[in-house]
PDB file of N, CA and C in Angstrom:
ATOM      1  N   UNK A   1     -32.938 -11.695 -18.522  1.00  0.00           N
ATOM      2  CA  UNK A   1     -33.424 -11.265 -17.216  1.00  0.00           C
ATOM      3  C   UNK A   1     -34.175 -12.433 -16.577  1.00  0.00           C
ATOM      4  N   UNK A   2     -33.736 -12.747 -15.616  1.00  0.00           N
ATOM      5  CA  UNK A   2     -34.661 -14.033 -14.517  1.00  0.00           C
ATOM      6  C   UNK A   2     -36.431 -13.054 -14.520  1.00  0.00           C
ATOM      7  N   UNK A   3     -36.731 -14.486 -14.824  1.00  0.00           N
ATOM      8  CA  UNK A   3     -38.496 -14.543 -14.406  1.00  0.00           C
ATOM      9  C   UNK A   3     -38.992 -13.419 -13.242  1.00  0.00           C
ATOM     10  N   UNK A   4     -38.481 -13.791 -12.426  1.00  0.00           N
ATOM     11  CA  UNK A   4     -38.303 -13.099 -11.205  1.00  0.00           C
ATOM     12  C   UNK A   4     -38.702 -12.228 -11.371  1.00  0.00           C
ATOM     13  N   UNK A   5     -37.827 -10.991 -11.800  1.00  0.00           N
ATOM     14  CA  UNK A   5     -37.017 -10.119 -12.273  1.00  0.00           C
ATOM     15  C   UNK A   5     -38.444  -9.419 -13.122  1.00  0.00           C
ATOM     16  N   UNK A   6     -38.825  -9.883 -14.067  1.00  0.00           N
ATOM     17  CA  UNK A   6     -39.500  -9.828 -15.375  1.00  0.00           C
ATOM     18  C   UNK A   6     -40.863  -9.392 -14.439  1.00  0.00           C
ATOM     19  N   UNK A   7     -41.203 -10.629 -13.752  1.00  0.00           N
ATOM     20  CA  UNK A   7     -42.677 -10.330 -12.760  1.00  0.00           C
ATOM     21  C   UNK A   7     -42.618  -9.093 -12.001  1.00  0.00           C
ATOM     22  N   UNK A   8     -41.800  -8.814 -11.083  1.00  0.00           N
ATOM     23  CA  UNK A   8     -41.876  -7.296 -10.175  1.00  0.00           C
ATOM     24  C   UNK A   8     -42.139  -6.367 -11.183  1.00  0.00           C
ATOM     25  N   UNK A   9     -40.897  -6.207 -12.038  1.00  0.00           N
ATOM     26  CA  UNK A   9     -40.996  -5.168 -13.224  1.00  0.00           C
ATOM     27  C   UNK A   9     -42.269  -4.528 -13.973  1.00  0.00           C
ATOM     28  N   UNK A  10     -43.097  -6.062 -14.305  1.00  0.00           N
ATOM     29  CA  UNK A  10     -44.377  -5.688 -14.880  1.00  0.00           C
ATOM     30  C   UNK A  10     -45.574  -5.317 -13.989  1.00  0.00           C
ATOM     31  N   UNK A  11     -45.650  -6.214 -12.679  1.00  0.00           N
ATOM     32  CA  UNK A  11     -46.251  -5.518 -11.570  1.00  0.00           C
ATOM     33  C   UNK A  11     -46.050  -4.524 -10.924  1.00  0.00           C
ATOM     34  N   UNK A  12     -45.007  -4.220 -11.000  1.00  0.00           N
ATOM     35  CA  UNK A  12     -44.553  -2.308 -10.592  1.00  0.00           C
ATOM     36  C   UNK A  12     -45.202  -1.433 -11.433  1.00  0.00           C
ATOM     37  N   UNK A  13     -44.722  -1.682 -12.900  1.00  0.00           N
ATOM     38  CA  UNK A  13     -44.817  -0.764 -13.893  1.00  0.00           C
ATOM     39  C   UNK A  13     -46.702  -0.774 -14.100  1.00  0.00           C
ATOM     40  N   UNK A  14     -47.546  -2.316 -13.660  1.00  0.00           N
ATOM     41  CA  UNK A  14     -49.371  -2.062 -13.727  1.00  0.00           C
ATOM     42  C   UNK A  14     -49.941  -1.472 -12.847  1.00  0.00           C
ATOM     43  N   UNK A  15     -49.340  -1.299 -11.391  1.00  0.00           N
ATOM     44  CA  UNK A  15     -50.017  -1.206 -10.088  1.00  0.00           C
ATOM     45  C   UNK A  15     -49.367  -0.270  -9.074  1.00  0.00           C
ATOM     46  N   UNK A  16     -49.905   0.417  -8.595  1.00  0.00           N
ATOM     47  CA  UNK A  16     -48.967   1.037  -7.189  1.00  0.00           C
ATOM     48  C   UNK A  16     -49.110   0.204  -6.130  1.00  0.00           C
ATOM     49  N   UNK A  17     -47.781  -0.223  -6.173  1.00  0.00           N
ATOM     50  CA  UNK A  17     -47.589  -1.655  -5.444  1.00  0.00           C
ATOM     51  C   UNK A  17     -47.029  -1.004  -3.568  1.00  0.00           C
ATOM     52  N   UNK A  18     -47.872  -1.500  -3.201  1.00  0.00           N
ATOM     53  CA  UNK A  18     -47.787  -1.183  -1.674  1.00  0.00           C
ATOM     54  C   UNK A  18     -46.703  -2.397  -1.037  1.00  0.00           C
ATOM     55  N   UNK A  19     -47.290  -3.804  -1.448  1.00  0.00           N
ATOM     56  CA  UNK A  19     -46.325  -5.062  -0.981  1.00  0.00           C
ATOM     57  C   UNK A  19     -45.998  -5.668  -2.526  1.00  0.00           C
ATOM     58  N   UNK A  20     -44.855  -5.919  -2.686  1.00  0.00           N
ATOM     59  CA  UNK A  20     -44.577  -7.300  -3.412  1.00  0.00           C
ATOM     60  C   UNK A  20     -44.003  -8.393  -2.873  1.00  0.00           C
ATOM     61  N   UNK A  21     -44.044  -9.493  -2.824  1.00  0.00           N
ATOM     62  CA  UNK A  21     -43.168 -10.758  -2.433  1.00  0.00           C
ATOM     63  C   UNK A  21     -43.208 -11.551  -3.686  1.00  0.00           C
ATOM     64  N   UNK A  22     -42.329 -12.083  -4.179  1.00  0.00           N
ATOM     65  CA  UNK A  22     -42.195 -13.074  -5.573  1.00  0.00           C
ATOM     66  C   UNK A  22     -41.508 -14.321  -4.590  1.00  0.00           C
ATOM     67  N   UNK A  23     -41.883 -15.521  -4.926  1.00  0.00           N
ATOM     68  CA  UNK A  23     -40.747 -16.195  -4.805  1.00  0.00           C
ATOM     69  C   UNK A  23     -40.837 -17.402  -5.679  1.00  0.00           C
ATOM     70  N   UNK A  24     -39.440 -17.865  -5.906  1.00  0.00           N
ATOM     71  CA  UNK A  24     -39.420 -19.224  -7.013  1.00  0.00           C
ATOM     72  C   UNK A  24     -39.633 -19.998  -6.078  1.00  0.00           C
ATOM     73  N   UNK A  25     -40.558 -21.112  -6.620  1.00  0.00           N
ATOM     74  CA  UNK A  25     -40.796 -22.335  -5.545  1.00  0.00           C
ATOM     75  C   UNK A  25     -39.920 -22.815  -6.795  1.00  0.00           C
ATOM     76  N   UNK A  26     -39.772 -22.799  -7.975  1.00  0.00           N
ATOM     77  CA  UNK A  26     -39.107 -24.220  -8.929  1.00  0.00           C
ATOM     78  C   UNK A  26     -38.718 -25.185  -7.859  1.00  0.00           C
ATOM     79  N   UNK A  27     -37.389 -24.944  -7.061  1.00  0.00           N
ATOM     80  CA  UNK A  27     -37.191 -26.105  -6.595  1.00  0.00           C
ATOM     81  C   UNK A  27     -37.809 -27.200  -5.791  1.00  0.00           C
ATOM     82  N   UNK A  28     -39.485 -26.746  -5.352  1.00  0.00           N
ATOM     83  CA  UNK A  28     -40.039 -27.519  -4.869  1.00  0.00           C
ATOM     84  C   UNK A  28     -40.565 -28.645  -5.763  1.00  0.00           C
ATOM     85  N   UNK A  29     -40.604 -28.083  -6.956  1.00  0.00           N
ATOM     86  CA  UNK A  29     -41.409 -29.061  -8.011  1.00  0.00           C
ATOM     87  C   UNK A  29     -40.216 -30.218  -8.843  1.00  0.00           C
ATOM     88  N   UNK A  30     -38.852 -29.756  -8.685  1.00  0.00           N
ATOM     89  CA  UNK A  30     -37.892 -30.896  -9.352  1.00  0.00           C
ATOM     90  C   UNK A  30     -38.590 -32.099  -9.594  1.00  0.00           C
ATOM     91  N   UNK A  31     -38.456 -32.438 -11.107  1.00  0.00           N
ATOM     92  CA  UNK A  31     -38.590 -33.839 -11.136  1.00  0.00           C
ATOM     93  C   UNK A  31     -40.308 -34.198 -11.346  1.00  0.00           C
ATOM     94  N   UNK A  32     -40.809 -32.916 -10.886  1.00  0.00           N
ATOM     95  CA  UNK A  32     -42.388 -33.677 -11.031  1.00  0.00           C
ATOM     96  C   UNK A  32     -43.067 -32.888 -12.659  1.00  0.00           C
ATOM     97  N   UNK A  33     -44.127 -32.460 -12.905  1.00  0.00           N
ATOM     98  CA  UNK A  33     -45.025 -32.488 -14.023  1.00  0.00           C
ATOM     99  C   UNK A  33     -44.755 -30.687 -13.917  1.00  0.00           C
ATOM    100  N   UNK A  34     -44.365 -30.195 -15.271  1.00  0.00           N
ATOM    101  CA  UNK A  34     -44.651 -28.696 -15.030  1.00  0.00           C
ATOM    102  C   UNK A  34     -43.221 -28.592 -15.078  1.00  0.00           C
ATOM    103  N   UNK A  35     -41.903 -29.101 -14.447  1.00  0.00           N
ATOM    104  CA  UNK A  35     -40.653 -28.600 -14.049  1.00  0.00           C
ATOM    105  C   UNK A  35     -39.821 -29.161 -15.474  1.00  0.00           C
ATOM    106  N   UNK A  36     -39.410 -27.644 -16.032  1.00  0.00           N
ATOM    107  CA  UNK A  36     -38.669 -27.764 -17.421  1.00  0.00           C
ATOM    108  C   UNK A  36     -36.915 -27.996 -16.878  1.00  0.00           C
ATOM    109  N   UNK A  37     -37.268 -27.645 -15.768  1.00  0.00           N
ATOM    110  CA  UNK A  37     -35.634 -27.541 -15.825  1.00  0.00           C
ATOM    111  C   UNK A  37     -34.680 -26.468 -15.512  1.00  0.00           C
ATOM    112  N   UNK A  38     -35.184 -25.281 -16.181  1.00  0.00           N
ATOM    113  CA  UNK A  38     -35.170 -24.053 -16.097  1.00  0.00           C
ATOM    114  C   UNK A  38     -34.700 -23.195 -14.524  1.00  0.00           C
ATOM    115  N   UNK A  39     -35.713 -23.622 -13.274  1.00  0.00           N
ATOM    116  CA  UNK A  39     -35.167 -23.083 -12.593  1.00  0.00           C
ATOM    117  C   UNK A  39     -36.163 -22.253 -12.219  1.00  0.00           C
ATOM    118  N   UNK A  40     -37.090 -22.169 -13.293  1.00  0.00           N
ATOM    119  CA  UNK A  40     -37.738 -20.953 -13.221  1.00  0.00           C
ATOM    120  C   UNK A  40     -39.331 -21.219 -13.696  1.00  0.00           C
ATOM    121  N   UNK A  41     -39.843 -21.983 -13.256  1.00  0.00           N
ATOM    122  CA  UNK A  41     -41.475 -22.693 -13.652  1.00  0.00           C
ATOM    123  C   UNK A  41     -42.487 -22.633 -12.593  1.00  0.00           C
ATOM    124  N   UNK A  42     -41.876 -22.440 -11.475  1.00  0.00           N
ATOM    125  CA  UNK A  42     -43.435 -22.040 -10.412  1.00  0.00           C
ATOM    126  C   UNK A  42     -42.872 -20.857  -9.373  1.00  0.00           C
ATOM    127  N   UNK A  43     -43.961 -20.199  -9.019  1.00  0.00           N
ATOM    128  CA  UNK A  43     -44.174 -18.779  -8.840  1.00  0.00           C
ATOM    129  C   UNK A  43     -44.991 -18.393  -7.266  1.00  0.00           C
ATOM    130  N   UNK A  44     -44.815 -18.487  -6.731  1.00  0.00           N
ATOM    131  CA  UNK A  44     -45.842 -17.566  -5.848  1.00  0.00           C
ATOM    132  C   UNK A  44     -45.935 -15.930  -5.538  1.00  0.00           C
ATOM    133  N   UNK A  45     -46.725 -15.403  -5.619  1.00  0.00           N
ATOM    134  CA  UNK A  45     -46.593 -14.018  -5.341  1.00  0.00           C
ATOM    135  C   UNK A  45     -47.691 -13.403  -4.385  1.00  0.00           C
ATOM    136  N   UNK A  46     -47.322 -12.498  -3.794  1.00  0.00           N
ATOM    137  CA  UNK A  46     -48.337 -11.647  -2.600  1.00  0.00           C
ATOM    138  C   UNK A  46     -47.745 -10.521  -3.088  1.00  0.00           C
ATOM    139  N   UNK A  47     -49.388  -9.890  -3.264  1.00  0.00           N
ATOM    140  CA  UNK A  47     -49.067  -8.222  -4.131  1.00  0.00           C
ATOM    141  C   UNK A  47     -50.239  -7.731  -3.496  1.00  0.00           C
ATOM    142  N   UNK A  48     -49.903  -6.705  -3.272  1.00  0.00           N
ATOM    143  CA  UNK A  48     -50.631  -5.512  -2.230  1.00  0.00           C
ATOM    144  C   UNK A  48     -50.964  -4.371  -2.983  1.00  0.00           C
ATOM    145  N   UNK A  49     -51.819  -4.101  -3.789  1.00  0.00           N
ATOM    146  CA  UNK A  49     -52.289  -2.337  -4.203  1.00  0.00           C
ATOM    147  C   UNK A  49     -53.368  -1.794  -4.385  1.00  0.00           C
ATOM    148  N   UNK A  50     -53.627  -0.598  -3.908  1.00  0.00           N
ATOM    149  CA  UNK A  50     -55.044  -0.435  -3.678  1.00  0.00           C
ATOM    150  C   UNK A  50     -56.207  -0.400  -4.848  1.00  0.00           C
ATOM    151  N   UNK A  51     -55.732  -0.267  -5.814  1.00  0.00           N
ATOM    152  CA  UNK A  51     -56.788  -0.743  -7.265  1.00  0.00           C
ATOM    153  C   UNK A  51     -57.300  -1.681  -7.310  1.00  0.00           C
ATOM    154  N   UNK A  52     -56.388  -2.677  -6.802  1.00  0.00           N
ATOM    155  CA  UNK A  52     -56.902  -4.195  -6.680  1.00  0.00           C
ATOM    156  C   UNK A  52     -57.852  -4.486  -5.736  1.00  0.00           C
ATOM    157  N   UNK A  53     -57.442  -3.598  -4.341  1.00  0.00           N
ATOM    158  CA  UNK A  53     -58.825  -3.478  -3.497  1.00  0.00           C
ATOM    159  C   UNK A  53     -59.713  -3.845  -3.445  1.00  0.00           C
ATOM    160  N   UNK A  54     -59.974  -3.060  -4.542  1.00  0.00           N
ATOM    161  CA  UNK A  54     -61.595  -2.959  -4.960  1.00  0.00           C
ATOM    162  C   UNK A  54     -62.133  -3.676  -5.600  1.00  0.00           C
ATOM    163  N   UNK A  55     -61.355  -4.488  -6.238  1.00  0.00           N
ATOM    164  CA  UNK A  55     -62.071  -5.505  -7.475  1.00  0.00           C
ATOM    165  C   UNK A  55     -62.266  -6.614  -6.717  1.00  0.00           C
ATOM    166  N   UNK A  56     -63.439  -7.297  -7.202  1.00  0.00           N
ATOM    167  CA  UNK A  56     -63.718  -8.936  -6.511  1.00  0.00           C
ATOM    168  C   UNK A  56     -62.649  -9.816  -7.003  1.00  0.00           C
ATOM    169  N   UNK A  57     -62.497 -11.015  -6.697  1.00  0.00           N
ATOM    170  CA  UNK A  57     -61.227 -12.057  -6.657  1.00  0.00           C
ATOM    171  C   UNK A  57     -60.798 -12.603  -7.854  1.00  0.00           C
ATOM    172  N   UNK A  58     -61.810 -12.555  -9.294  1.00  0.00           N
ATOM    173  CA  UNK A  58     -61.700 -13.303 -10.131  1.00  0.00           C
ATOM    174  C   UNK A  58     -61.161 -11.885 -11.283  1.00  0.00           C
ATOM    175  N   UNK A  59     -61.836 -10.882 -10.517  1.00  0.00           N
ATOM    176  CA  UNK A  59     -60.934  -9.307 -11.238  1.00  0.00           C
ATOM    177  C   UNK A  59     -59.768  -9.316 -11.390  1.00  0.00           C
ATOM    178  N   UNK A  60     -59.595  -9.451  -9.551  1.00  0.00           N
ATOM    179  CA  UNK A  60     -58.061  -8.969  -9.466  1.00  0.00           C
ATOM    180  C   UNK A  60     -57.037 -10.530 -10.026  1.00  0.00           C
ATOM    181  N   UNK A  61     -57.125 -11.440 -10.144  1.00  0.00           N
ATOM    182  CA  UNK A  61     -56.680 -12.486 -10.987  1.00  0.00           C
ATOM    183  C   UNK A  61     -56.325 -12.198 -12.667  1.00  0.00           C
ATOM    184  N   UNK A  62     -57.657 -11.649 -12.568  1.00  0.00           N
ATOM    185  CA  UNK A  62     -57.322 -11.229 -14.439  1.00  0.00           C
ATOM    186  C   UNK A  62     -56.619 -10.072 -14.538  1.00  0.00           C
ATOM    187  N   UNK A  63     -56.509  -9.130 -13.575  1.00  0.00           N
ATOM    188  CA  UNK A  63     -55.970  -8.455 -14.051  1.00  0.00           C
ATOM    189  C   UNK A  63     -54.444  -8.380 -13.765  1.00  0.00           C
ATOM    190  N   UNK A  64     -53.967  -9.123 -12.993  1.00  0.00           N
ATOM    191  CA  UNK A  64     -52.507  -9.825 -12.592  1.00  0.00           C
ATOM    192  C   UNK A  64     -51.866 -10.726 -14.096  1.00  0.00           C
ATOM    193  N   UNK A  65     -53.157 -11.106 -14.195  1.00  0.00           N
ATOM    194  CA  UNK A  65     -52.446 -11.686 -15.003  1.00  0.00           C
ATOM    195  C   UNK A  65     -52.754 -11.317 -16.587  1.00  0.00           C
ATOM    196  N   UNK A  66     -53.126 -10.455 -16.716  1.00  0.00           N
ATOM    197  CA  UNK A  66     -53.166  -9.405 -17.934  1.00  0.00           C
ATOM    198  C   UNK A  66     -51.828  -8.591 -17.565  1.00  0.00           C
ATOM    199  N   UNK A  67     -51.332  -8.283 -16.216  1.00  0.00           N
ATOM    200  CA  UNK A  67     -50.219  -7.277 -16.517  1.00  0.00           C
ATOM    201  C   UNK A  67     -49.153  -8.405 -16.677  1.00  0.00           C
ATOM    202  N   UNK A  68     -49.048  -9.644 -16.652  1.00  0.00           N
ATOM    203  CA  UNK A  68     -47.809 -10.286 -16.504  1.00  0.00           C
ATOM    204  C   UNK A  68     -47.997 -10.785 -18.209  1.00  0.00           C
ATOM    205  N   UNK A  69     -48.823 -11.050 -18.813  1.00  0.00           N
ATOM    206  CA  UNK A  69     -48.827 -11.294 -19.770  1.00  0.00           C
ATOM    207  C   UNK A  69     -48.065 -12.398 -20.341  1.00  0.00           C
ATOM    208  N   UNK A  70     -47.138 -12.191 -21.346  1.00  0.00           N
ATOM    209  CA  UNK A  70     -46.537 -13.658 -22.078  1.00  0.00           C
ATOM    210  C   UNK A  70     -45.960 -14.699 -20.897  1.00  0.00           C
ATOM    211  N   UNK A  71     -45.880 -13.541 -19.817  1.00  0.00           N
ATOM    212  CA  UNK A  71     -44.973 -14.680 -18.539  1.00  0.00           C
ATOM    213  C   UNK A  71     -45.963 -16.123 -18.165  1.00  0.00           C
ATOM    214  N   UNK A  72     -47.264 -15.757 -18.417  1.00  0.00           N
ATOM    215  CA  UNK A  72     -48.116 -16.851 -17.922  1.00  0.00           C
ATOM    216  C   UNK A  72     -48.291 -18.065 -19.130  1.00  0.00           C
ATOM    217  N   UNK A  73     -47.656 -17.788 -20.196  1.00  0.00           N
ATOM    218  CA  UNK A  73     -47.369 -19.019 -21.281  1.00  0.00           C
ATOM    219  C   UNK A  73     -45.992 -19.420 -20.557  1.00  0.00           C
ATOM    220  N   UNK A  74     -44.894 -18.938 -19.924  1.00  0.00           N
ATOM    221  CA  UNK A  74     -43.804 -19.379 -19.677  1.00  0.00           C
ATOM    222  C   UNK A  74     -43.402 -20.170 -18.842  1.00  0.00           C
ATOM    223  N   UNK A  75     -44.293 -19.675 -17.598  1.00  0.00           N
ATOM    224  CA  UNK A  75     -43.862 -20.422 -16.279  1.00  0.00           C
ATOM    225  C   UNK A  75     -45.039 -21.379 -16.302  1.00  0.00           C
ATOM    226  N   UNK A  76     -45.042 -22.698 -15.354  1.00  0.00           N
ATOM    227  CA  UNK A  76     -45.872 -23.795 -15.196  1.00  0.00           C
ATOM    228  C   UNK A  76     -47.211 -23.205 -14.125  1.00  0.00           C
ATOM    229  N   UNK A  77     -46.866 -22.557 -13.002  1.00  0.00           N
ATOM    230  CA  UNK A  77     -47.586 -22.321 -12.113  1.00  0.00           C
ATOM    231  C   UNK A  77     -47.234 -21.078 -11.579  1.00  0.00           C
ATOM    232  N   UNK A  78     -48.240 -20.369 -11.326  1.00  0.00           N
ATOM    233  CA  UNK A  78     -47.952 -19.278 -10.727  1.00  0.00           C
ATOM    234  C   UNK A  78     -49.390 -18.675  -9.962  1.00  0.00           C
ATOM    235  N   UNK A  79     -48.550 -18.690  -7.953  1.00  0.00           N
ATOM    236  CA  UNK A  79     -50.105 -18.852  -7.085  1.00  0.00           C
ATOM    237  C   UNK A  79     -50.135 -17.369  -6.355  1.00  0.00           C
ATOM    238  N   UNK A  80     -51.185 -17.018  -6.612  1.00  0.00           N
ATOM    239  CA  UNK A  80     -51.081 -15.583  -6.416  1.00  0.00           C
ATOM    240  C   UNK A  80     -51.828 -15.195  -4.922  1.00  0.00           C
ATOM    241  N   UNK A  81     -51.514 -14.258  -4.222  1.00  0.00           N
ATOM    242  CA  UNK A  81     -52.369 -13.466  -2.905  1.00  0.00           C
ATOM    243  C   UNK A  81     -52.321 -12.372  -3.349  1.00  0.00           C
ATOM    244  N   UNK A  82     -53.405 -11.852  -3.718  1.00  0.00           N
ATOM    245  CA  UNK A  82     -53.584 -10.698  -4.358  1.00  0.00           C
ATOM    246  C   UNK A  82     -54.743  -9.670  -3.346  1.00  0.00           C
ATOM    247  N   UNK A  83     -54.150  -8.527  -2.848  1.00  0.00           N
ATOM    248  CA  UNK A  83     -55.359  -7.967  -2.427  1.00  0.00           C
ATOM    249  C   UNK A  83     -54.932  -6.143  -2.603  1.00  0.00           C
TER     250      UNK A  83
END
């Protein structure tokens, strides 16, 4: 299953997700520090749900990235808008 793929899934399945947007930047990074090759090493995401609301900025970070879990050993970068 693409990265991609893997991220919505686990952010669906942590959050009642009002917005998601994922997108692969990989190809912005070709060639530089971080880029395996893969296709699949940097990340941006804008996620919208109201649990997250409420939490201050360094909350809702951890807890993004507590639901994505092993994905954040996988990919190089991953830049989040979280509200």
């Amino acid at each position: 299953m693409p990265v991609k793929d893997e991220i919505d899934a686990r952010l669906r399945q942590a959050f009642s997700v009002e917005v998601l947007e994922i997108e692969n930047e990989s190809y912005k990074h070709a060639g530089h520090s971080g880029d395996d090759g893969s296709g699949e090493s940097h990340f941006r995401i804008l996620l919208r749900a109201p649990e997250l609301a409420a939490m201050g900025r360094v909350q809702r970070h951890r807890a993004v990235h507590a639901a994505l879990g092993d994905i954040n050993t996988r990919v190089h970068a991953i830049a989040l808008d979280i509200g």
